[in-house]
Protein backbone atom coordinates (compact mmCIF):
# COMPACT_ATOMS: atom_id res chain seq x y z
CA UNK A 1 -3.85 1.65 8.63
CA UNK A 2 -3.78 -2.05 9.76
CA UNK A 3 -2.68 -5.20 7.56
CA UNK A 4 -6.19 -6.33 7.62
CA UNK A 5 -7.50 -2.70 6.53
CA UNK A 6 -5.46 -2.47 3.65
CA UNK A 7 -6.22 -6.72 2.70
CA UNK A 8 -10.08 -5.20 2.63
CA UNK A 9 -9.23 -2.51 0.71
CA UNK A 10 -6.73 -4.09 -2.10
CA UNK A 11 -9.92 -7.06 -2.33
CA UNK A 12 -12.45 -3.88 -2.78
CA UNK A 13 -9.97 -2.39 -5.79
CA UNK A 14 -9.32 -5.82 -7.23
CA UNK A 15 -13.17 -6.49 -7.61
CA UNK A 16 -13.91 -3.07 -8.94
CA UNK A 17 -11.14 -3.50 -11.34
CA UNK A 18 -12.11 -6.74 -12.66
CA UNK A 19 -15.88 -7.30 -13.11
CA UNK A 20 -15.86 -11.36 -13.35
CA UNK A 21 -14.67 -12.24 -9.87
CA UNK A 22 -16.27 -12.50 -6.53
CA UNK A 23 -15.19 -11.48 -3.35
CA UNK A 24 -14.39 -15.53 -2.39
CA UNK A 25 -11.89 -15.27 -5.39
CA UNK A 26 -9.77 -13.01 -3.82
CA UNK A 27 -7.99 -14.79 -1.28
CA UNK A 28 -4.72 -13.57 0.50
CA UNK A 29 -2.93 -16.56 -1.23
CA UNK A 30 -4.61 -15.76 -4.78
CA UNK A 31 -2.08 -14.95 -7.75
CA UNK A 32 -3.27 -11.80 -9.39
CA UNK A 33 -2.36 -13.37 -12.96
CA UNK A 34 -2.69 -16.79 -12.51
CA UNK A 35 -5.27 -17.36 -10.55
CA UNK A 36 -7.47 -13.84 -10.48
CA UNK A 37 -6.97 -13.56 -14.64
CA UNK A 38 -5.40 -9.80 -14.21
CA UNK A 39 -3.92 -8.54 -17.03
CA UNK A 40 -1.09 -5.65 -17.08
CA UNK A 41 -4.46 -3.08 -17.55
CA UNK A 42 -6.16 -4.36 -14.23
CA UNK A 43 -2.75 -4.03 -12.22
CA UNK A 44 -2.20 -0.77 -13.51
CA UNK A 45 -5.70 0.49 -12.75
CA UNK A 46 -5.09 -1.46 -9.50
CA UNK A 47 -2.05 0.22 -8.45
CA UNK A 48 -3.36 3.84 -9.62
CA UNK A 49 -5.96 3.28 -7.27
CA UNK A 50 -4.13 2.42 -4.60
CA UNK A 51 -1.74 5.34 -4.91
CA UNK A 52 -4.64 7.86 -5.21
CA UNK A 53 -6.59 6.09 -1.96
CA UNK A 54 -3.82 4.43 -0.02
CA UNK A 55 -0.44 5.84 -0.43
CA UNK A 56 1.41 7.55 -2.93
CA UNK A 57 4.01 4.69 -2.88
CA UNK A 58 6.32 3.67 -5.33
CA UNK A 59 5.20 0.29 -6.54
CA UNK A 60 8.05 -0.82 -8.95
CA UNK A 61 9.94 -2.81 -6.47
CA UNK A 62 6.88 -5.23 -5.58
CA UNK A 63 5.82 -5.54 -9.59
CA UNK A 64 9.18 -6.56 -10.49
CA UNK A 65 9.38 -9.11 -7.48
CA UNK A 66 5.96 -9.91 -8.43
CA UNK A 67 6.88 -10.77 -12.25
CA UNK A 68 8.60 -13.91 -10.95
CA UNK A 69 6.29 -17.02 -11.26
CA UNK A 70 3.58 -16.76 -8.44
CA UNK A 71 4.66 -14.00 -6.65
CA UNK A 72 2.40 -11.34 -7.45
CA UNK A 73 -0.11 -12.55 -4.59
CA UNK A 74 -2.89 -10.46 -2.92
CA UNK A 75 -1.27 -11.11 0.33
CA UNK A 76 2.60 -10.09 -0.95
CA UNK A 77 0.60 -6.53 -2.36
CA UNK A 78 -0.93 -6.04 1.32
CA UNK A 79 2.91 -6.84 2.74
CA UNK A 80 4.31 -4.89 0.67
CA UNK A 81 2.07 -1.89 1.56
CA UNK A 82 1.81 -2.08 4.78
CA UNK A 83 5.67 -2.14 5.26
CA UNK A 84 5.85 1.15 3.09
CA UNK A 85 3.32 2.49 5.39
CA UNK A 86 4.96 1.30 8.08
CA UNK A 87 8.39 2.98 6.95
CA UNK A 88 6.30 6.24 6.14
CA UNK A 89 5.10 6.89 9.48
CA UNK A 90 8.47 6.08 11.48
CA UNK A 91 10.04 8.45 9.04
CA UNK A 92 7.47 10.96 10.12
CA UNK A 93 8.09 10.01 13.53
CA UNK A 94 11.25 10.87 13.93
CA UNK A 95 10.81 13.99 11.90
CA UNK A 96 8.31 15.09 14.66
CA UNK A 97 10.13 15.83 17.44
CA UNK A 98 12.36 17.41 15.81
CA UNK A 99 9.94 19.94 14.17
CA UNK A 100 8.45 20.29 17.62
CA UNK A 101 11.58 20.82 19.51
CA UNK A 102 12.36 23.47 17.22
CA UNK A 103 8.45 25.16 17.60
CA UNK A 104 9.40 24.51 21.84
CA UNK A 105 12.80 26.38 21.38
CA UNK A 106 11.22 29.18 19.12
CA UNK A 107 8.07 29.70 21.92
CA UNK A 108 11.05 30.12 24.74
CA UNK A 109 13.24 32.70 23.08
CA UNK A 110 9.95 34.37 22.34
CA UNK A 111 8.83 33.92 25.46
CA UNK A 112 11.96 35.40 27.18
């Protein structure tokens, strides 16, 4: 999933989340509290959305950064999520080849 994939898809959670805004309102820049009105329910709903339809990732680490005065932007969320992501799939990377090389070895002693 690219950056800009996910920034569509945290926009479409924050708007189904919280009623009164419009898609102009949430800008990459936007504070989720500040700015967007988003109270501890909507980022709760917002993150268990995102861990059912995204990723199940551990979000702890970018609420508590985010709990610091204007942190808790829609574009820190989206970097935040695509670096898990991005963490997730070289993890499963390397753990390819591995599994693969032991499928290759098993086929050959079967095979001779």
């Amino acid at each position: 999933m690219h950056r800009q994939e996910i920034l569509d898809h945290v926009r479409n959670i924050i708007l189904a989340t919280n009623n009164g805004l419009y898609p102009d309102d949430v800008s990459e820049f936007a504070s989720m509290t500040y700015d967007l009105g988003m109270d501890s329910f909507h980022l709760e709903s917002m993150i268990s959305r995102l861990k059912d339809e995204v990723a199940d990732i551990e979000f702890t680490p970018w609420y508590i950064k985010a709990s610091r005065r204007g942190h808790d932007t829609v574009g820190s969320l989206v970097d935040f999520i695509d670096e898990r992501l991005s963490q997730l799939t070289a993890a499963n990377t390397d753990e390819a080849p591995a599994h693969s090389s032991n499928a290759e070895r098993q086929l050959d002693v079967e095979v001779a």
